[in-house]
N, C-alpha and C. Protein backbone atom coordinates (compact mmCIF):
# COMPACT_ATOMS: atom_id res chain seq x y z
N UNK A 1 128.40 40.53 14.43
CA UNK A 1 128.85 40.26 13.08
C UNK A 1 128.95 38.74 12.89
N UNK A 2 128.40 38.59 12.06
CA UNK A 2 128.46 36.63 11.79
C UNK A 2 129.17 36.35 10.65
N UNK A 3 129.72 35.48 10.48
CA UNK A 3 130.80 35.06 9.65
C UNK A 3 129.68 34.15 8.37
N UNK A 4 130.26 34.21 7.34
CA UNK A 4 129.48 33.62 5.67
C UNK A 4 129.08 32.25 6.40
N UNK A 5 129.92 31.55 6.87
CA UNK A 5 129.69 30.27 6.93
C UNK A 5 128.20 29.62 8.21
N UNK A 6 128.35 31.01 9.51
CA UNK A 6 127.30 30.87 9.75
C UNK A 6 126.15 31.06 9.06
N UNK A 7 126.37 32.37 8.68
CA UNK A 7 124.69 32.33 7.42
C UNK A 7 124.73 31.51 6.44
N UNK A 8 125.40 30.86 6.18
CA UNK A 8 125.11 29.52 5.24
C UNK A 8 124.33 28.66 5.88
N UNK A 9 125.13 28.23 6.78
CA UNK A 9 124.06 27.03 7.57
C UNK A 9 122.81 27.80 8.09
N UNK A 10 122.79 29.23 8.72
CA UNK A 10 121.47 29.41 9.29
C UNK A 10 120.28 29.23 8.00
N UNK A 11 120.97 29.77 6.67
CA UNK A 11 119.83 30.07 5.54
C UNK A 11 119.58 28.41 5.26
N UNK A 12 120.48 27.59 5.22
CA UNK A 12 120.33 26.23 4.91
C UNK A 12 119.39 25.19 5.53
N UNK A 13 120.03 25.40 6.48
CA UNK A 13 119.61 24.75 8.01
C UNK A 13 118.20 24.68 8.18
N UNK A 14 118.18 26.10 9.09
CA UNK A 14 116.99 26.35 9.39
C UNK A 14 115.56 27.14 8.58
N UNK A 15 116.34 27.77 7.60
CA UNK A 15 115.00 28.88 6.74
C UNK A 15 114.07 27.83 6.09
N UNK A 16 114.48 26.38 5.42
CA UNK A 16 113.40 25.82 5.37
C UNK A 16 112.86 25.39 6.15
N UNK A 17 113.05 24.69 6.86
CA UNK A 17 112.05 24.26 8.34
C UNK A 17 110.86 26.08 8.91
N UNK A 18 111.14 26.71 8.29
CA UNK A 18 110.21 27.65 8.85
C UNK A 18 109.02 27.46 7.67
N UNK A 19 109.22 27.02 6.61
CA UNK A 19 108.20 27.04 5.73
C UNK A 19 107.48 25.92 5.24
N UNK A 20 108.09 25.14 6.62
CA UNK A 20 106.80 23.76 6.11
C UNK A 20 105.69 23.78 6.31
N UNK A 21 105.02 22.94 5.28
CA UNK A 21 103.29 23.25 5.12
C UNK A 21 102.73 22.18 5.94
N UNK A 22 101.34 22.54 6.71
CA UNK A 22 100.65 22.10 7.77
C UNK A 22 100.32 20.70 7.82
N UNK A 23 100.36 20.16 6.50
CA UNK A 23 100.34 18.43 6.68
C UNK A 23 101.19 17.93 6.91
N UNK A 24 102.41 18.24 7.09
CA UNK A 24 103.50 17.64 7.72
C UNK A 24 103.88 17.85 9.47
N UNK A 25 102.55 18.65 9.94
CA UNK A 25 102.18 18.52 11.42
C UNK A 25 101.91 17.48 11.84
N UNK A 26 101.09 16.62 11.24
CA UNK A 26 100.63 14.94 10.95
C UNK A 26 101.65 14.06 11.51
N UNK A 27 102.77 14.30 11.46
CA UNK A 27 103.58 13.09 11.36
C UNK A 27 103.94 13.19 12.91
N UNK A 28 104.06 11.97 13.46
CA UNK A 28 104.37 11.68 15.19
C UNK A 28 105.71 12.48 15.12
N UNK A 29 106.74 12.51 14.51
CA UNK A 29 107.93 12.87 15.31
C UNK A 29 108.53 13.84 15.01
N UNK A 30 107.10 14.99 14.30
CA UNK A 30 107.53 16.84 14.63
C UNK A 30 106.50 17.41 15.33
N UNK A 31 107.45 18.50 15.91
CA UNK A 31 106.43 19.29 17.08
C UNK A 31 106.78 20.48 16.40
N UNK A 32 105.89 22.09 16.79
CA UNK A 32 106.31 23.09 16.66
C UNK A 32 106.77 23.72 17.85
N UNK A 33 107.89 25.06 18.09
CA UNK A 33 107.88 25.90 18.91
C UNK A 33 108.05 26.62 18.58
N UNK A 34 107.28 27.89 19.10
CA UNK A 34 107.08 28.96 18.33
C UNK A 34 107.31 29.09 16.68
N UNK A 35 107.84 29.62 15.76
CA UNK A 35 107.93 29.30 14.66
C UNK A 35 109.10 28.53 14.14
N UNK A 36 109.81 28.01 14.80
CA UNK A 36 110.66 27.19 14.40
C UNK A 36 110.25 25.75 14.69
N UNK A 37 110.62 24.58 13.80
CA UNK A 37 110.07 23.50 14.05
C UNK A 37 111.23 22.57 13.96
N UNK A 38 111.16 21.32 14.98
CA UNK A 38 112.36 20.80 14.99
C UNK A 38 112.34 19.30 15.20
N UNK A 39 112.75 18.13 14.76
CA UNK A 39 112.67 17.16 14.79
C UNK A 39 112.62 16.20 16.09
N UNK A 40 112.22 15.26 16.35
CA UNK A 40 112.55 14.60 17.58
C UNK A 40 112.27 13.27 17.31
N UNK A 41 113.80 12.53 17.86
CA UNK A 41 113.28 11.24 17.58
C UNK A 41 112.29 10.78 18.93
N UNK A 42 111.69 9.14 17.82
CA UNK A 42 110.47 8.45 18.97
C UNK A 42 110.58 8.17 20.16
N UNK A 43 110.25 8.17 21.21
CA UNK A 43 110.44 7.54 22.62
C UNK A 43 110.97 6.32 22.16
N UNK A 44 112.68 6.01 23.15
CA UNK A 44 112.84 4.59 22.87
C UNK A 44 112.33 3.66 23.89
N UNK A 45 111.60 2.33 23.00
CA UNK A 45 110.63 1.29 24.24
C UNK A 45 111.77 0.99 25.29
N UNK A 46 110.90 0.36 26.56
CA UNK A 46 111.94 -0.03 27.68
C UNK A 46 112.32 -1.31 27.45
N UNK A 47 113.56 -1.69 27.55
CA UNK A 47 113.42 -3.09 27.33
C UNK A 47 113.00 -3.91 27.98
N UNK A 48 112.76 -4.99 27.25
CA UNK A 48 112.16 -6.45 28.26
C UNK A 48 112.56 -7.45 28.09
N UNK A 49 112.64 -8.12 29.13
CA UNK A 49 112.63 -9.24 29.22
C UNK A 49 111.72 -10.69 29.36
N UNK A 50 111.56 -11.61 28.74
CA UNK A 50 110.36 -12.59 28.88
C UNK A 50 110.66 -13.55 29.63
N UNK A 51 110.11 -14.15 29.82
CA UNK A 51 110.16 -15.73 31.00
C UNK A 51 109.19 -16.57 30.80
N UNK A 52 109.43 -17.67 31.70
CA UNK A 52 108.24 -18.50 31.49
C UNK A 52 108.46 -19.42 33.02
N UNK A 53 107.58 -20.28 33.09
CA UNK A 53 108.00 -21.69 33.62
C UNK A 53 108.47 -22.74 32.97
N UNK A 54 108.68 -23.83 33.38
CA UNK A 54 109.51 -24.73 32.36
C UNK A 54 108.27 -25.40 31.49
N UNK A 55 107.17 -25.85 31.84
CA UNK A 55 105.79 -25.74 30.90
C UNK A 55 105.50 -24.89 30.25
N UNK A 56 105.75 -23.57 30.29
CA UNK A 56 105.18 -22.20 29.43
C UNK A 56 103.79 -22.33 29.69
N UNK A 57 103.51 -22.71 30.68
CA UNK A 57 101.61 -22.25 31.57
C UNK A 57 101.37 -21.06 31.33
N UNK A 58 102.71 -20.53 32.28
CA UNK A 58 103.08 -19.53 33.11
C UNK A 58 104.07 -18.74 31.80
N UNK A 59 103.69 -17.21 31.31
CA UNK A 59 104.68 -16.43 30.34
C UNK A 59 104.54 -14.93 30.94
N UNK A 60 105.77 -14.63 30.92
CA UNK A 60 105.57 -13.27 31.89
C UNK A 60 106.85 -12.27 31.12
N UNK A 61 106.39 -10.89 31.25
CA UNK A 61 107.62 -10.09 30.37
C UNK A 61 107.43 -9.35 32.05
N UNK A 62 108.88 -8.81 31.68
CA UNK A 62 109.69 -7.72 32.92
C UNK A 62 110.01 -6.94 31.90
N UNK A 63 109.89 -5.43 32.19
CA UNK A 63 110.20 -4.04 31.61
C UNK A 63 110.79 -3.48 32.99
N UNK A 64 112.10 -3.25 32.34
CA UNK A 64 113.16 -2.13 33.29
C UNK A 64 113.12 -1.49 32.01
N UNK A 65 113.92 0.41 32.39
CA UNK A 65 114.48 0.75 32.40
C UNK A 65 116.20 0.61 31.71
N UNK A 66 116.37 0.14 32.68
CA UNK A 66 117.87 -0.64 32.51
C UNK A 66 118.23 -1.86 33.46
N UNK A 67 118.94 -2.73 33.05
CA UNK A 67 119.37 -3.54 33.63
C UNK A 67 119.68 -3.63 35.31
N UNK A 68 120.17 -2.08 35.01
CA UNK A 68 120.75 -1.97 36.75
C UNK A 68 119.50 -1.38 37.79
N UNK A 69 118.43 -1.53 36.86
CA UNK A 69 116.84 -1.17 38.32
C UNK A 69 116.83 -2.78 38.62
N UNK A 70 116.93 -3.77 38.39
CA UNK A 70 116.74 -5.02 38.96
C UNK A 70 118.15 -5.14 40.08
N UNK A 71 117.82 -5.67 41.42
CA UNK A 71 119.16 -5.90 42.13
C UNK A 71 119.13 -7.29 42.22
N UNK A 72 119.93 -8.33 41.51
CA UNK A 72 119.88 -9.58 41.22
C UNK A 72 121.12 -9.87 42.20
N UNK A 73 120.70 -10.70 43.54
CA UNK A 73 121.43 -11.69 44.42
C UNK A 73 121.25 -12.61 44.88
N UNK A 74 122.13 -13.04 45.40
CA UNK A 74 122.14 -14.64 45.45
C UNK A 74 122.03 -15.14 47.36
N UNK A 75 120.94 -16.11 47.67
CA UNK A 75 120.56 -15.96 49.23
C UNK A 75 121.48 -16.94 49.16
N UNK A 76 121.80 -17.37 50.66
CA UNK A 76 122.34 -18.78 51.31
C UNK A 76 121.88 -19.06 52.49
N UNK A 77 120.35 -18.31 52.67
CA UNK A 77 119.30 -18.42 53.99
C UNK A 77 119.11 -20.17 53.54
N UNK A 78 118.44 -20.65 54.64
CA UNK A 78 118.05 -22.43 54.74
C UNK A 78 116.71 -21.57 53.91
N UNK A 79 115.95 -20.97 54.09
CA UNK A 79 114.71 -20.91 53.41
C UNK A 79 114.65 -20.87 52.42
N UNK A 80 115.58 -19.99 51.54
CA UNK A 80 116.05 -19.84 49.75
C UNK A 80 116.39 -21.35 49.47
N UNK A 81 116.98 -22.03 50.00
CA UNK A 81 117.61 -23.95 49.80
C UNK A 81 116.91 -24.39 49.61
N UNK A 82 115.74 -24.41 50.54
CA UNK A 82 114.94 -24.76 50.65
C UNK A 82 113.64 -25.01 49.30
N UNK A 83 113.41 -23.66 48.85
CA UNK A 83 112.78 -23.19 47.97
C UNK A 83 112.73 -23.48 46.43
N UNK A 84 114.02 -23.18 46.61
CA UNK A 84 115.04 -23.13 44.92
C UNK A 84 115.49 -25.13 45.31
N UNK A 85 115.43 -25.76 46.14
CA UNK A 85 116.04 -27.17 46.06
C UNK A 85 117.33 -27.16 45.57
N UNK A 86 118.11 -26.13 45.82
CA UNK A 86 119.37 -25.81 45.77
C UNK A 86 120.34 -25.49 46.55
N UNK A 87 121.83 -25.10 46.61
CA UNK A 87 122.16 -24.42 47.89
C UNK A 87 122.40 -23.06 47.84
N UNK A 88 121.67 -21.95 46.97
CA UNK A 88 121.28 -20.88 47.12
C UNK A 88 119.84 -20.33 46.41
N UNK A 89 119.55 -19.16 46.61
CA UNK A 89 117.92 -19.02 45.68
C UNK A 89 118.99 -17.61 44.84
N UNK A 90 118.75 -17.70 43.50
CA UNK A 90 119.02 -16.40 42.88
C UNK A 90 117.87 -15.71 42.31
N UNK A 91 117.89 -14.47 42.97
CA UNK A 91 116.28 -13.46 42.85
C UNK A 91 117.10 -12.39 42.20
N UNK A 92 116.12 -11.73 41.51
CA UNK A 92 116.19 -10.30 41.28
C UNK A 92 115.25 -9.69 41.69
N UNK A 93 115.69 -8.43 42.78
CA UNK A 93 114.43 -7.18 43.23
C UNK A 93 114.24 -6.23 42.06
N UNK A 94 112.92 -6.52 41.78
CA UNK A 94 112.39 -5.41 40.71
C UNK A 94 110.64 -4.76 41.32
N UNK A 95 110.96 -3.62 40.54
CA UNK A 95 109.49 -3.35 40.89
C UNK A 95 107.87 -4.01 40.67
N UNK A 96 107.43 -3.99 41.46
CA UNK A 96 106.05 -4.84 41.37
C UNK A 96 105.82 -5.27 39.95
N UNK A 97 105.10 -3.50 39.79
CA UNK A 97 104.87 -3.36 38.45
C UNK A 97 105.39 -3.32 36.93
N UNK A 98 106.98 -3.95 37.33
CA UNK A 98 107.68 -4.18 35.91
C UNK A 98 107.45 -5.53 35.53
N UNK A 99 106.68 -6.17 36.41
CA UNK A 99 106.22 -7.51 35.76
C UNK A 99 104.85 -7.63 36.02
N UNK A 100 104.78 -7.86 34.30
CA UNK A 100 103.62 -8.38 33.84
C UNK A 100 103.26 -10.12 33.43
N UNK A 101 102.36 -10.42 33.89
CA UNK A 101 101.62 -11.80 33.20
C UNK A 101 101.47 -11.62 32.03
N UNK A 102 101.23 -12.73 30.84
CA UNK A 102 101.16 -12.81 29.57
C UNK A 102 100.51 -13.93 29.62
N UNK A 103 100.44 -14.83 30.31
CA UNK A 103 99.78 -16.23 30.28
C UNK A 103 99.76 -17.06 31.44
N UNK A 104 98.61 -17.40 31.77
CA UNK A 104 98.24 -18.34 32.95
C UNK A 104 98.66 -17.87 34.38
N UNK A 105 98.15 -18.18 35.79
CA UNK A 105 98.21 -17.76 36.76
C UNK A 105 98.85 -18.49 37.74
N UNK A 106 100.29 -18.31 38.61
CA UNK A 106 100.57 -18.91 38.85
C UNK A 106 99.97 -19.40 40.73
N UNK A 107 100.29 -20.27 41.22
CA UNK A 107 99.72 -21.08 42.79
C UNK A 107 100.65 -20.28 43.50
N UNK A 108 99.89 -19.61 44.59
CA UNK A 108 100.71 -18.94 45.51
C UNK A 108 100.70 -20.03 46.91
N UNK A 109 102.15 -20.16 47.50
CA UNK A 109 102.07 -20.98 48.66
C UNK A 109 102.49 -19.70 49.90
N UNK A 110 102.25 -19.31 50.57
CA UNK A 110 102.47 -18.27 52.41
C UNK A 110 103.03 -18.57 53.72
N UNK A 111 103.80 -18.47 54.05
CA UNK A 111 104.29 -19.25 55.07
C UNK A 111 105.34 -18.39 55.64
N UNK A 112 105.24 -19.02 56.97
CA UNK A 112 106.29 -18.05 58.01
C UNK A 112 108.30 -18.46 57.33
N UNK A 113 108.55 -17.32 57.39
CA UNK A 113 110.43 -17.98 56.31
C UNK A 113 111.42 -18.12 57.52
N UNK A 114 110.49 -18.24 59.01
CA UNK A 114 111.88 -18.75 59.75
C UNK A 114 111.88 -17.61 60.72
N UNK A 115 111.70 -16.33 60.29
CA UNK A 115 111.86 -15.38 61.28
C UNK A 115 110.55 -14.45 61.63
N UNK A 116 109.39 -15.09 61.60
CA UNK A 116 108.30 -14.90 62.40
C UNK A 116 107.36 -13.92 60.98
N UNK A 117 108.47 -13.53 60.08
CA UNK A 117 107.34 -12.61 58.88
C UNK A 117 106.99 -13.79 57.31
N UNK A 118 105.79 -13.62 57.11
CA UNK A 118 105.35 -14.34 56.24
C UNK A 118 105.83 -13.86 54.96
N UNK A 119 106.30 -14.94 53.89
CA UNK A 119 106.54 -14.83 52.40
C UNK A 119 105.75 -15.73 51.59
N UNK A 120 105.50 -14.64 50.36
CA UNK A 120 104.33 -15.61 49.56
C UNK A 120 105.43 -16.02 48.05
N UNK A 121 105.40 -17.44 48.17
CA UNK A 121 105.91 -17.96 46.58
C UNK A 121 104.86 -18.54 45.41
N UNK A 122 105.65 -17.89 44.84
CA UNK A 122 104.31 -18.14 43.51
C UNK A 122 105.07 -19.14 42.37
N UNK A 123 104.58 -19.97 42.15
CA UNK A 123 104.84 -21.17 41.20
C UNK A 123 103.84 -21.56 40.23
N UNK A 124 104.21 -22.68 39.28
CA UNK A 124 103.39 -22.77 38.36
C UNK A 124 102.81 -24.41 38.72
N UNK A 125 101.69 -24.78 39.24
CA UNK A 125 100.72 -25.61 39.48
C UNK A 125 100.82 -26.75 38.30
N UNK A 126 101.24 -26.64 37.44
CA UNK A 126 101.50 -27.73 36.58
C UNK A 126 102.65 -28.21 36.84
N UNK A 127 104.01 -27.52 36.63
CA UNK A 127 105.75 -28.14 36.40
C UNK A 127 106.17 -27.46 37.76
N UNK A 128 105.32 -26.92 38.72
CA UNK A 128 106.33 -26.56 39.91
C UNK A 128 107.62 -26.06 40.08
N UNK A 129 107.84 -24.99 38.90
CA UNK A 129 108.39 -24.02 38.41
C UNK A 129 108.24 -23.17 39.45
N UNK A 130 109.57 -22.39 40.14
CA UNK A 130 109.09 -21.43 41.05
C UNK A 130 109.38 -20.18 40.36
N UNK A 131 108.54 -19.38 40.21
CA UNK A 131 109.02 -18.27 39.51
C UNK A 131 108.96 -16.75 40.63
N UNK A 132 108.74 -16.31 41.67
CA UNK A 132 108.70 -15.59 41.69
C UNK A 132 108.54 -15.74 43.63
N UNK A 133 108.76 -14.67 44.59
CA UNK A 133 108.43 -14.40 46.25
C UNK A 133 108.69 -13.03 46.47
N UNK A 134 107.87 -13.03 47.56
CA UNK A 134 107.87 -11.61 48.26
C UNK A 134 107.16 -11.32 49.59
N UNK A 135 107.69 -10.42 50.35
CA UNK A 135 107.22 -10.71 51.75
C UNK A 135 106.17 -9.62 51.88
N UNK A 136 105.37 -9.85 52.95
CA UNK A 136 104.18 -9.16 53.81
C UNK A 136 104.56 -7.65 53.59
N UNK A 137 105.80 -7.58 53.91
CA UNK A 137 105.98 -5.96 54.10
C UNK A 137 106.07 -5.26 52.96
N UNK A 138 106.71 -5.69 51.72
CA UNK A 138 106.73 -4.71 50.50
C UNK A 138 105.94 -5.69 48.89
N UNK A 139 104.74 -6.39 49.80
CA UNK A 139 103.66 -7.02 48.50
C UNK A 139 103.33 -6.22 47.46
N UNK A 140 102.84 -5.01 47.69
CA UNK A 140 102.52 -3.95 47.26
C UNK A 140 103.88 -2.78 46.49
N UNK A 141 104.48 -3.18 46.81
CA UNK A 141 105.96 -2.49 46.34
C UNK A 141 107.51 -3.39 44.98
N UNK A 142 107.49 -4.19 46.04
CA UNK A 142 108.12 -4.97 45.31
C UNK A 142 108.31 -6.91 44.75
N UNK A 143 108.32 -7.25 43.94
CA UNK A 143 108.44 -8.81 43.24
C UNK A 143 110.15 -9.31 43.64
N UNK A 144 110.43 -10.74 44.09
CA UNK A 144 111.92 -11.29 43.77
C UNK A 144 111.51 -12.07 42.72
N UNK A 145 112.17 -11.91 41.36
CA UNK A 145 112.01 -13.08 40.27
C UNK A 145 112.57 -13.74 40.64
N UNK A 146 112.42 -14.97 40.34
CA UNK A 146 113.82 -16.16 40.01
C UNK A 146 114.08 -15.97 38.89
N UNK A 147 115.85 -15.49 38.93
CA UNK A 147 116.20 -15.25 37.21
C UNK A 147 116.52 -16.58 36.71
N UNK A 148 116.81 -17.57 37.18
CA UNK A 148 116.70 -18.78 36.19
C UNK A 148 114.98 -19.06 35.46
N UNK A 149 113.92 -18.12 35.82
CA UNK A 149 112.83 -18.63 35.01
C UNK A 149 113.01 -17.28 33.72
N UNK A 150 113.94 -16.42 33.62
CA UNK A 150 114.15 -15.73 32.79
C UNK A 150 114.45 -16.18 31.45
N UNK A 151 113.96 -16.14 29.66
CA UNK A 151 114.33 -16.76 28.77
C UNK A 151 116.02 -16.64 28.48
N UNK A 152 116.25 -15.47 29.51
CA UNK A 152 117.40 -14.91 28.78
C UNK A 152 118.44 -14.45 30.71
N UNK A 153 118.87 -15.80 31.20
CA UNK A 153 119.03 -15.30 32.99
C UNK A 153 120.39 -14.81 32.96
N UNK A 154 121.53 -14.38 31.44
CA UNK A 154 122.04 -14.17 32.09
C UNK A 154 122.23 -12.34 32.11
N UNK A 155 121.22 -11.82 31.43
CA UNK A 155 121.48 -10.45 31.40
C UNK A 155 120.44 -9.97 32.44
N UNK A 156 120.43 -10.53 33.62
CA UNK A 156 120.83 -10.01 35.28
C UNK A 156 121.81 -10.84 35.90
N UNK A 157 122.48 -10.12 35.66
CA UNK A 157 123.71 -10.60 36.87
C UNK A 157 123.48 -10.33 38.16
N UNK A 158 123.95 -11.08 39.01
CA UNK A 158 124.20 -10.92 40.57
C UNK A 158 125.38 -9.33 40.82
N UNK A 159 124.75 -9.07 41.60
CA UNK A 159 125.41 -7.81 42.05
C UNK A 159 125.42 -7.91 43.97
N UNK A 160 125.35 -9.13 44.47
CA UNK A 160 125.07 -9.14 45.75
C UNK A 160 125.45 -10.71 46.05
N UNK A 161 125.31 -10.84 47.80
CA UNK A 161 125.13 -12.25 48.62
C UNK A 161 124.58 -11.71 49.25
N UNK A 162 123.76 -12.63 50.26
CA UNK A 162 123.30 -13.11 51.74
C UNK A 162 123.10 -13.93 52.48
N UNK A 163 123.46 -13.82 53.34
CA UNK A 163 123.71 -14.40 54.40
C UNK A 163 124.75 -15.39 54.12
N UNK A 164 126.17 -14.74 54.07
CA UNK A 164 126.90 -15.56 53.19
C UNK A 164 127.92 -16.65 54.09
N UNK A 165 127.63 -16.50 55.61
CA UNK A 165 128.41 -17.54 56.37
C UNK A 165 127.62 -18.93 56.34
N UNK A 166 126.30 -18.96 55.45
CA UNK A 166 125.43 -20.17 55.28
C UNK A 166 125.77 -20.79 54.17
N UNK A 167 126.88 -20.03 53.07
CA UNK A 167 127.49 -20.13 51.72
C UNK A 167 127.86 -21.96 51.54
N UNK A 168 127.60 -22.65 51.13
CA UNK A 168 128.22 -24.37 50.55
C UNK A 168 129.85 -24.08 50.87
N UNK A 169 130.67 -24.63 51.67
CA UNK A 169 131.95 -24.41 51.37
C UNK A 169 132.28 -24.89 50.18
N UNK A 170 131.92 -25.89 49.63
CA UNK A 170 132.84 -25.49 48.07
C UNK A 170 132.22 -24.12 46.79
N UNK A 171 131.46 -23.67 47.49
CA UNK A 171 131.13 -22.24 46.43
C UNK A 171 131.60 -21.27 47.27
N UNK A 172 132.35 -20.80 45.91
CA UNK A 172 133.12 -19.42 45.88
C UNK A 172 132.61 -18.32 46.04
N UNK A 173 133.18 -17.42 46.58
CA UNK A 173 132.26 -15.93 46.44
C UNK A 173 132.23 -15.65 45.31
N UNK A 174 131.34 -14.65 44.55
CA UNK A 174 130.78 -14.45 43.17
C UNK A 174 131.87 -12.88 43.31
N UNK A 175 133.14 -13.47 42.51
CA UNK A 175 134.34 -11.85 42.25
C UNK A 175 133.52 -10.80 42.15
N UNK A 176 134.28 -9.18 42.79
CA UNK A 176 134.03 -8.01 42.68
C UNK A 176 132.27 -7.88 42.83
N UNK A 177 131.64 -8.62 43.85
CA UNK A 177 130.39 -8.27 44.08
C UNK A 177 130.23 -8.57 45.82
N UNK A 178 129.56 -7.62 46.06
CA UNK A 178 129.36 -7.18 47.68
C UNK A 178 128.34 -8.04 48.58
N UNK A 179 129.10 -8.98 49.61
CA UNK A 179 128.68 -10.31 50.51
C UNK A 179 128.26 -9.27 52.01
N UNK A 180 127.23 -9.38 52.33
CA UNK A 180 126.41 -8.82 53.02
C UNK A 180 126.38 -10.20 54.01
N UNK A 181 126.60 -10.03 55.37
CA UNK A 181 125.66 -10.94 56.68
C UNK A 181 124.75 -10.29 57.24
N UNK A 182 123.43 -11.09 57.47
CA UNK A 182 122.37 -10.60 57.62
C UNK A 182 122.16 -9.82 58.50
N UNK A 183 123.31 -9.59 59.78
CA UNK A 183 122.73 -8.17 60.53
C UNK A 183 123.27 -6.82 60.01
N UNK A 184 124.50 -7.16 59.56
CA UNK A 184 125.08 -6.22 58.51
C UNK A 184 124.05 -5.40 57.70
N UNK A 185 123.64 -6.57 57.02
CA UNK A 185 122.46 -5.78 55.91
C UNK A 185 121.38 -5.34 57.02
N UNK A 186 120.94 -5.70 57.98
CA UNK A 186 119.93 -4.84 58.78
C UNK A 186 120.12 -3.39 59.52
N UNK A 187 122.19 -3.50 60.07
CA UNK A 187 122.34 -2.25 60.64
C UNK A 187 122.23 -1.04 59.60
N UNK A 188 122.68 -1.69 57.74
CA UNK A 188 122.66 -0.76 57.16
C UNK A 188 121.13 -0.23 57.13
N UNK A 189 120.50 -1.42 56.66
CA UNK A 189 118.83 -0.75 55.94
C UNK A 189 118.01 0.33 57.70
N UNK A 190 118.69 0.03 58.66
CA UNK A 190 118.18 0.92 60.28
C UNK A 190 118.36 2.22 59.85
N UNK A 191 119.82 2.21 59.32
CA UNK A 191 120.39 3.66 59.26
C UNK A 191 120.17 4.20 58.17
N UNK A 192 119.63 3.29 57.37
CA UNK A 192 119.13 4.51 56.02
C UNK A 192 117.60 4.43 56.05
N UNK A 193 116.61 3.73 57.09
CA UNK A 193 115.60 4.50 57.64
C UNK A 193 115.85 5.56 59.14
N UNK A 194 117.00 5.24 59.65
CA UNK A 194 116.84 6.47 60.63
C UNK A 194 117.26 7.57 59.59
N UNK A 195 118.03 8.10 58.71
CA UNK A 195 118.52 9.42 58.53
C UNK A 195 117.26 9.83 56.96
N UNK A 196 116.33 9.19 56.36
CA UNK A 196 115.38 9.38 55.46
C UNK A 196 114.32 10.21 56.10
């Protein structure tokens, strides 16, 4: 037994949507099922983010998901110092393929980072802009941006350290975010390839 107010809305609701006419199949954002037909909104785009080098040679968009597929941390290895001419390198791990080129190609330099495995940095050959590294083992898998070449660095935040007994004593730990030492971070990443 159904109450007036349901058959109001069912006759309201739905009885016209059963009698729409076939040119309104046309339109991207109705589908049919079985004889009822029902609206759907558009796929929403992923967002992005753009970058550049400090010349704009080099223009590159990143598409996540969301914010939280990039893991944006901050090194205090001599090799990141090194790199960044700073006293830390701030990267974000994103997937290979969420970054795209838009303009110009940047100079890749290869070199051993100290502990016998090779990393390739990619910069921009004009302003020596470093925008981007990644090692031998996950080339094919994964990119570190430098989020300072981001138009917009601060919507990745750091969510990490490493190697943080190499830290500047006058810099602070970065509040409510998780300081990793580098065997630390190795016993973990052992044990979540031994139990995978």
């Amino acid at each position: 037994m159904t109450s007036t107010l349901q058959r109001t809305l069912y006759n309201s609701t739905y009885r016209p949507r059963l009698n729409l006419s076939l040119s309104q199949f046309s339109r991207p954002n109705l589908y049919c099922s079985s004889s009822i037909h029902f609206f759907q909104s558009p796929p929403r785009a992923m967002p992005t983010y753009p970058g550049s080098c400090y010349c704009r040679d080099i223009e590159y968009e990143l598409s996540l998901a969301s914010p939280d597929d990039a893991r944006t941390s901050l090194c205090h290895c001599k090799s990141c110092k090194k790199a960044f001419g700073t006293n830390y390198g701030l990267t974000a791990k994103i997937p290979k393929d969420a970054l795209r080129l838009i303009k110009g190609a940047p100079k890749e330099h290869v070199a051993d980072n100290g502990s016998g495995s090779l990393i390739h940095r990619e910069f921009c050959s004009n302003c020596g802009s470093f925008i981007c590294e990644y090692g031998d083992a996950v080339k094919d898998q994964f990119r570190y941006l430098c989020v300072g070449s981001l138009d917009d660095p601060e919507a990745l935040p750091p969510k990490g350290e490493f190697f943080c007994s190499s830290r500047a004593n006058w810099m602070p730990e970065i509040p409510g975010r998780s300081s990793m030492s580098f065997s630390a971070m190795c016993m973990v990443a052992n044990e979540l390839r031994r139990i995978s």
